[in-house]
PDB file of N, CA and C in Angstrom:
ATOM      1  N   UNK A   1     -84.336  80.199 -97.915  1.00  0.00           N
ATOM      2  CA  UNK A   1     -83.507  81.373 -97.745  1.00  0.00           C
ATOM      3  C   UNK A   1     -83.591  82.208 -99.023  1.00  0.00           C
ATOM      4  N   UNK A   2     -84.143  83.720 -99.056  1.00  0.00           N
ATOM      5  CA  UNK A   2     -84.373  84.578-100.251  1.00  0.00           C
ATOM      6  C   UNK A   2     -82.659  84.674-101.037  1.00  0.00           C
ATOM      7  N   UNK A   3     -82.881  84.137-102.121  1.00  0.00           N
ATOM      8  CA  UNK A   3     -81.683  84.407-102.870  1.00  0.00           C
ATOM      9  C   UNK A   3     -81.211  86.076-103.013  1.00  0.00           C
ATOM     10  N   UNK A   4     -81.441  86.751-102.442  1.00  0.00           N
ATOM     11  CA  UNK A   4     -81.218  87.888-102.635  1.00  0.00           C
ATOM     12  C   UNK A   4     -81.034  88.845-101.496  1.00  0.00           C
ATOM     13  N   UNK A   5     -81.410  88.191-100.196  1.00  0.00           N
ATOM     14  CA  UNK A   5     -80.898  89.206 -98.838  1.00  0.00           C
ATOM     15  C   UNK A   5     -80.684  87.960 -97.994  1.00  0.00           C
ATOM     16  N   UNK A   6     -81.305  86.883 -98.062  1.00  0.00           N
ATOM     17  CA  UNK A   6     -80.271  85.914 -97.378  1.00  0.00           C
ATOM     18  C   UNK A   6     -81.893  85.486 -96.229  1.00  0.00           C
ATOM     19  N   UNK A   7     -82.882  86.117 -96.271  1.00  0.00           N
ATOM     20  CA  UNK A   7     -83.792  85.784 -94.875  1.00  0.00           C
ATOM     21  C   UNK A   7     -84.258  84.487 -95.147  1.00  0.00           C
ATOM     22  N   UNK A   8     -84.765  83.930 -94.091  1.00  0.00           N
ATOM     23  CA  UNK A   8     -85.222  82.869 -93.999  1.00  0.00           C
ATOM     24  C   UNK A   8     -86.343  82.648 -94.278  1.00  0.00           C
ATOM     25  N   UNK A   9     -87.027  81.897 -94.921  1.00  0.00           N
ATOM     26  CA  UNK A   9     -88.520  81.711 -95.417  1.00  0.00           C
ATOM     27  C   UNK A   9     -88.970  80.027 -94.394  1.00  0.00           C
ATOM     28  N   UNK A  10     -90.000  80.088 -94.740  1.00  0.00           N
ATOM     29  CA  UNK A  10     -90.788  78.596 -93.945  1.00  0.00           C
ATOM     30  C   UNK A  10     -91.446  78.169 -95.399  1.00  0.00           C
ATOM     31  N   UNK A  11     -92.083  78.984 -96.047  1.00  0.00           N
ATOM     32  CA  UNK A  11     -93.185  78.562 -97.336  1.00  0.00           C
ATOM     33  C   UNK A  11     -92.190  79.666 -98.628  1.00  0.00           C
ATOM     34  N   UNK A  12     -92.895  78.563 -99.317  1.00  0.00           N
ATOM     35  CA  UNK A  12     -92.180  79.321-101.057  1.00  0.00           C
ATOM     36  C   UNK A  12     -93.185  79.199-101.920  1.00  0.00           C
ATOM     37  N   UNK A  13     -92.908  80.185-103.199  1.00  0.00           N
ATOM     38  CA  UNK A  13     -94.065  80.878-104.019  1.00  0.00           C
ATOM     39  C   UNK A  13     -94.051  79.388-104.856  1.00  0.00           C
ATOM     40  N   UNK A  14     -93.448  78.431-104.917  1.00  0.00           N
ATOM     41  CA  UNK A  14     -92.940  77.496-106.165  1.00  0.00           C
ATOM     42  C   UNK A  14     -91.796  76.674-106.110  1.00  0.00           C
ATOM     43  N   UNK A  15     -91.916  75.624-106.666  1.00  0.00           N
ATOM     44  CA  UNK A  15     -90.291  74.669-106.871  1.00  0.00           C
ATOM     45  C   UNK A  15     -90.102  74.154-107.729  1.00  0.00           C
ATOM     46  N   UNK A  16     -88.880  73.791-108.483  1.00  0.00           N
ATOM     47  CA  UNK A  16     -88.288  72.997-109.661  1.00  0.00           C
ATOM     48  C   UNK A  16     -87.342  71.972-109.130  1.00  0.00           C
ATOM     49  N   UNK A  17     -87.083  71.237-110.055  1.00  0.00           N
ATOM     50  CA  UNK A  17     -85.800  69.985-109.740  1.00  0.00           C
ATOM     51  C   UNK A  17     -85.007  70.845-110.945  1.00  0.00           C
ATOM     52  N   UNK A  18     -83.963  70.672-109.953  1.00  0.00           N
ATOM     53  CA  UNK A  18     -82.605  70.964-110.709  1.00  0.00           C
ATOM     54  C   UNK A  18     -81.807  69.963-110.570  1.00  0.00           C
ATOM     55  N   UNK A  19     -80.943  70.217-112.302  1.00  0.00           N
ATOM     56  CA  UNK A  19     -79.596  68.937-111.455  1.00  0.00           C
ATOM     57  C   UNK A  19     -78.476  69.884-112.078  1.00  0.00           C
ATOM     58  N   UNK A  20     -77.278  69.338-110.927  1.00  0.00           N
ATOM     59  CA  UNK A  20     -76.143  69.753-110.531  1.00  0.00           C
ATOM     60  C   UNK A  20     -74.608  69.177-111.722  1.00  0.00           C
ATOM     61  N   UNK A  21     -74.509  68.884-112.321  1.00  0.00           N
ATOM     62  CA  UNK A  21     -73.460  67.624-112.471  1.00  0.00           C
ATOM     63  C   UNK A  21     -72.096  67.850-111.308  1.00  0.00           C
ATOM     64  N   UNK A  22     -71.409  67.091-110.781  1.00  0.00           N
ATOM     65  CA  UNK A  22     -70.514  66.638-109.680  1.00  0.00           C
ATOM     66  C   UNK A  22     -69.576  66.255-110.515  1.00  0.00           C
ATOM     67  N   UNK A  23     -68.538  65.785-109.892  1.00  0.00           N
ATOM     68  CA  UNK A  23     -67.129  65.470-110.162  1.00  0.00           C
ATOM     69  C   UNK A  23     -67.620  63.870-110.583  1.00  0.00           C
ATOM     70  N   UNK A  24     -66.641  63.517-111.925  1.00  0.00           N
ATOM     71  CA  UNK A  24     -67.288  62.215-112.488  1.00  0.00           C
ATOM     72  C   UNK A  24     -66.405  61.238-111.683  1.00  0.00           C
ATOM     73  N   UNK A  25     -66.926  59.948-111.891  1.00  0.00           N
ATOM     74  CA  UNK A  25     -66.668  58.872-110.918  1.00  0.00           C
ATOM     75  C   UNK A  25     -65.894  57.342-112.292  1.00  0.00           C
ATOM     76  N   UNK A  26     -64.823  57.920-112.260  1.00  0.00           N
ATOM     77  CA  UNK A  26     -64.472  57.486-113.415  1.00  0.00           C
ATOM     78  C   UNK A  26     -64.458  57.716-115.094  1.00  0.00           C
ATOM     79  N   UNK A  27     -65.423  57.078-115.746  1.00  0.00           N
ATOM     80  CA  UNK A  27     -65.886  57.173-116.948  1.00  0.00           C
ATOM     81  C   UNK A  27     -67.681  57.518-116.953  1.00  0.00           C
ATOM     82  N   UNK A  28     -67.542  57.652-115.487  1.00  0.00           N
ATOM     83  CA  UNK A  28     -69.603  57.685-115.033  1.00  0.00           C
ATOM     84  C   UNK A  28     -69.365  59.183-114.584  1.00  0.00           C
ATOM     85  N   UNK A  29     -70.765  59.966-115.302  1.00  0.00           N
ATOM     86  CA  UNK A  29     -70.634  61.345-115.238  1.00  0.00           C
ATOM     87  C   UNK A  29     -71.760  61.323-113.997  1.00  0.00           C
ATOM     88  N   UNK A  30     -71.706  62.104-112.789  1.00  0.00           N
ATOM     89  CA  UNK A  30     -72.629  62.221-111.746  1.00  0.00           C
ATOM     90  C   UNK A  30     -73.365  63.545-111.848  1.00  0.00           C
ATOM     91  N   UNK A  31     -74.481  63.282-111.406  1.00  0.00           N
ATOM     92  CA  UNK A  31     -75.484  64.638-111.367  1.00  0.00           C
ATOM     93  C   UNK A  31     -76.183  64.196-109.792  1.00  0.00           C
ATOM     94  N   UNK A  32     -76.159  65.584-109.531  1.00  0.00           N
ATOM     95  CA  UNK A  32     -77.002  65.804-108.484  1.00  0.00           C
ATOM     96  C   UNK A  32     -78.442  66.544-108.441  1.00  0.00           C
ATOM     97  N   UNK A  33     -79.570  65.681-107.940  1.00  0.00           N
ATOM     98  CA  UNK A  33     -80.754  66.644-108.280  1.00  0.00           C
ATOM     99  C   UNK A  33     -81.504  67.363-107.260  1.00  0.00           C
ATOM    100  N   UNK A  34     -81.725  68.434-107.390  1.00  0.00           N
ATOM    101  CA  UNK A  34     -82.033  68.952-106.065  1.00  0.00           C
ATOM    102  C   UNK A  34     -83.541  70.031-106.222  1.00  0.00           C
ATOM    103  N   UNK A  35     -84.379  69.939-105.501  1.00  0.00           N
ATOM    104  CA  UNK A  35     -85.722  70.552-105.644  1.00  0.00           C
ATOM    105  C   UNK A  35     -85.097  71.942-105.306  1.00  0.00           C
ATOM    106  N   UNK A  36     -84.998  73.311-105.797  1.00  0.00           N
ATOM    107  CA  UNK A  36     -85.111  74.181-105.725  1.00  0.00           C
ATOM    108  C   UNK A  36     -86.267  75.013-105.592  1.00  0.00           C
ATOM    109  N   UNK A  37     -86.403  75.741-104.654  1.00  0.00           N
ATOM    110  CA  UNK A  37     -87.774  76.854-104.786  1.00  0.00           C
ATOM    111  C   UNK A  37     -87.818  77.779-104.607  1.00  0.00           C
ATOM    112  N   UNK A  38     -88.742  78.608-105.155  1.00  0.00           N
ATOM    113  CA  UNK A  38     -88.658  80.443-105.242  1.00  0.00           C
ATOM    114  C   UNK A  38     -89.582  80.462-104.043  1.00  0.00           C
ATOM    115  N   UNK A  39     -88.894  81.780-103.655  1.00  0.00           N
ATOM    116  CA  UNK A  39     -89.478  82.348-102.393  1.00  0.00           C
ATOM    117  C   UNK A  39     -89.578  83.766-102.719  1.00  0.00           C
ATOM    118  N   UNK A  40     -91.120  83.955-102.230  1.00  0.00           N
ATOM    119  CA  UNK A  40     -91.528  85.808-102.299  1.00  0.00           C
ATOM    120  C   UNK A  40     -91.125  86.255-101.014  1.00  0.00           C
ATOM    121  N   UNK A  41     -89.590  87.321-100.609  1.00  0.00           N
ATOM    122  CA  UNK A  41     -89.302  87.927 -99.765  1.00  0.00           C
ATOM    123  C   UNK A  41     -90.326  88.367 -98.862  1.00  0.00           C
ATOM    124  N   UNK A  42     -90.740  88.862 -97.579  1.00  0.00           N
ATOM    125  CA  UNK A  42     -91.579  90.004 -97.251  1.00  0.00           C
ATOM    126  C   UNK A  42     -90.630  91.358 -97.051  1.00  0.00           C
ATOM    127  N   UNK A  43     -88.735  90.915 -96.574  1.00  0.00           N
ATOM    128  CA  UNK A  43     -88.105  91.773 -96.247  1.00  0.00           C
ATOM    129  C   UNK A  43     -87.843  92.482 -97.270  1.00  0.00           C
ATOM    130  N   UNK A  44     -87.240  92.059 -98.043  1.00  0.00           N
ATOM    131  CA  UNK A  44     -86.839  92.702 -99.494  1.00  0.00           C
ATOM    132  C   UNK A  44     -87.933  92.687-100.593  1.00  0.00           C
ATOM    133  N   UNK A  45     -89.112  91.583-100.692  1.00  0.00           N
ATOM    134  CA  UNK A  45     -89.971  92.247-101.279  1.00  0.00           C
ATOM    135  C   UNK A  45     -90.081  91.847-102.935  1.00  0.00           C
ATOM    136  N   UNK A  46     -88.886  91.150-103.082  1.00  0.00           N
ATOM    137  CA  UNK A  46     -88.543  90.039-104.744  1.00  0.00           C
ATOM    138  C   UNK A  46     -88.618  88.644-103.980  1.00  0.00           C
ATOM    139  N   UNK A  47     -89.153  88.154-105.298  1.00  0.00           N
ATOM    140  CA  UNK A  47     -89.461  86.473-105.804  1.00  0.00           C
ATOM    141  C   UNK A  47     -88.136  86.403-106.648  1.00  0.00           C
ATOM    142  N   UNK A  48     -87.346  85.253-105.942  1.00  0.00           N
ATOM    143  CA  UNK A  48     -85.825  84.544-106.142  1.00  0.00           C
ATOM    144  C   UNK A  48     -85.559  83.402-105.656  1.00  0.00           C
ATOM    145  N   UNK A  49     -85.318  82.502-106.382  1.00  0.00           N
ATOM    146  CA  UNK A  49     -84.505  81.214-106.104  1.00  0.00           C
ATOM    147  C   UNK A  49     -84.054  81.800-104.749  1.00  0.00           C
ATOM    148  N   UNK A  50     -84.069  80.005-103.857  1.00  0.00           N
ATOM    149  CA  UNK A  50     -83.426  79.960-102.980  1.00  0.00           C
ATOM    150  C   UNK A  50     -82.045  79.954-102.962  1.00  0.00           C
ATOM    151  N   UNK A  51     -81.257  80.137-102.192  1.00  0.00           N
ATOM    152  CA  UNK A  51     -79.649  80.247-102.240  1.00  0.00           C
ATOM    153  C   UNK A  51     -79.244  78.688-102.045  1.00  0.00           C
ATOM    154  N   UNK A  52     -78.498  77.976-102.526  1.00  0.00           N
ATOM    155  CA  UNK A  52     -77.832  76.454-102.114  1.00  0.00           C
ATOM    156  C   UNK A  52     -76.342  76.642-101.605  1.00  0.00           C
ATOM    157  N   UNK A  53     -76.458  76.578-100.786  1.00  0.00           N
ATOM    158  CA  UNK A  53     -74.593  77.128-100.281  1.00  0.00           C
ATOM    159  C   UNK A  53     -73.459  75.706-100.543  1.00  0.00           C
ATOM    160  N   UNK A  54     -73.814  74.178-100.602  1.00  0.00           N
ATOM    161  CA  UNK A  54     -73.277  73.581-101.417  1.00  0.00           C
ATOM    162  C   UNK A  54     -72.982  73.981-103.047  1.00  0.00           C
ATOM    163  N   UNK A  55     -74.261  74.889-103.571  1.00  0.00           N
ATOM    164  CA  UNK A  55     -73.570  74.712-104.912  1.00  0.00           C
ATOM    165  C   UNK A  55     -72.806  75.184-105.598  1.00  0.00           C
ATOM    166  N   UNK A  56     -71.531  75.275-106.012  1.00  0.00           N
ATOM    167  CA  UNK A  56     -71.208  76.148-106.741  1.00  0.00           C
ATOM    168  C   UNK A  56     -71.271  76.721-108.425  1.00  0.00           C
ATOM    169  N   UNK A  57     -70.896  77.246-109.121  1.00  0.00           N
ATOM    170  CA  UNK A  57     -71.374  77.296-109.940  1.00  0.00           C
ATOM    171  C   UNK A  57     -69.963  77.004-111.156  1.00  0.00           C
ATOM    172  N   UNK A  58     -68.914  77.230-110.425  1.00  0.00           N
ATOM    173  CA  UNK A  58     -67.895  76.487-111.480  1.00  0.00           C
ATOM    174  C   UNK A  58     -67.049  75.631-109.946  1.00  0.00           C
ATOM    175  N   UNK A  59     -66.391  75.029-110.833  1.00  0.00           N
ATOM    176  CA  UNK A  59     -66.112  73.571-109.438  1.00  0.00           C
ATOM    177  C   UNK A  59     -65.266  72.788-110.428  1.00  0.00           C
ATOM    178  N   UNK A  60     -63.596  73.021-109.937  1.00  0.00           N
ATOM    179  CA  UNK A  60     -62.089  72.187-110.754  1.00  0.00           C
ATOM    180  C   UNK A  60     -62.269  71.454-109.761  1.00  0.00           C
ATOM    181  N   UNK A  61     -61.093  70.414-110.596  1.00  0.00           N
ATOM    182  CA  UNK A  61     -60.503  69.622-109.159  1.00  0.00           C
ATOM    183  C   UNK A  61     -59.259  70.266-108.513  1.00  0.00           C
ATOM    184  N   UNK A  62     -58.764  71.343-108.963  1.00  0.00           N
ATOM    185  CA  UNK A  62     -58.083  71.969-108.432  1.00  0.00           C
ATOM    186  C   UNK A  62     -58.511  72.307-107.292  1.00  0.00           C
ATOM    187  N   UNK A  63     -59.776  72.728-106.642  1.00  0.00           N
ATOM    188  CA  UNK A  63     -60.352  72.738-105.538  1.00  0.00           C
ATOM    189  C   UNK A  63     -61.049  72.263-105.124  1.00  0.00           C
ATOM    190  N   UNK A  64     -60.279  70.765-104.940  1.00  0.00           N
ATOM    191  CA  UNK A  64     -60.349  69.914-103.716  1.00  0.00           C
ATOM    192  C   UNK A  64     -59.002  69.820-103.206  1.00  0.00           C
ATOM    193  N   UNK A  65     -59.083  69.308-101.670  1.00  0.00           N
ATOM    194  CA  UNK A  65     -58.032  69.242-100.849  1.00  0.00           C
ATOM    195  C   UNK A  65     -56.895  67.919-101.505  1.00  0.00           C
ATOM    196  N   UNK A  66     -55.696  68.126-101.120  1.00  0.00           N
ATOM    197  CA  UNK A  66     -54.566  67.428-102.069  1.00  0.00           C
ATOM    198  C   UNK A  66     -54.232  66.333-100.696  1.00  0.00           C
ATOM    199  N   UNK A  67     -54.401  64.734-100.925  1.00  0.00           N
ATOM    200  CA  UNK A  67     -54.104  63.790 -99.880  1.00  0.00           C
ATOM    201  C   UNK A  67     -52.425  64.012 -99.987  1.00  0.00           C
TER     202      UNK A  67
END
């Protein structure tokens, strides 16, 4: 999906591993790693990271749901 208008791609120009860090699990800090890849639009026409709709980019525990 073009990070930048949202279309859908099948093939990408390139990929990296990224990692995420997650909410720690005690005294154990968690990371998540995830292959990211750039995609050359045809609609829009720019080379941009794909969009990850899990990720966010700041993340409390304030937002998570309260049992």
């Amino acid at each position: 999906m073009c990070g930048c208008c949202g279309a859908a791609h099948r093939s990408h120009y390139d990929k990296k591993e990224q990692q995420t860090r997650d909410l720690s699990c005690g005294d154990a800090r968690i990371y998540l790693e995830a292959e990211v890849r750039r995609v050359k639009c045809k609609k829009c026409g720019t080379v941009k990271r794909e969009k990850l709709p899990w990720r966010r980019i700041l993340f409390t525990r304030s937002d998570l749901p309260t049992m």
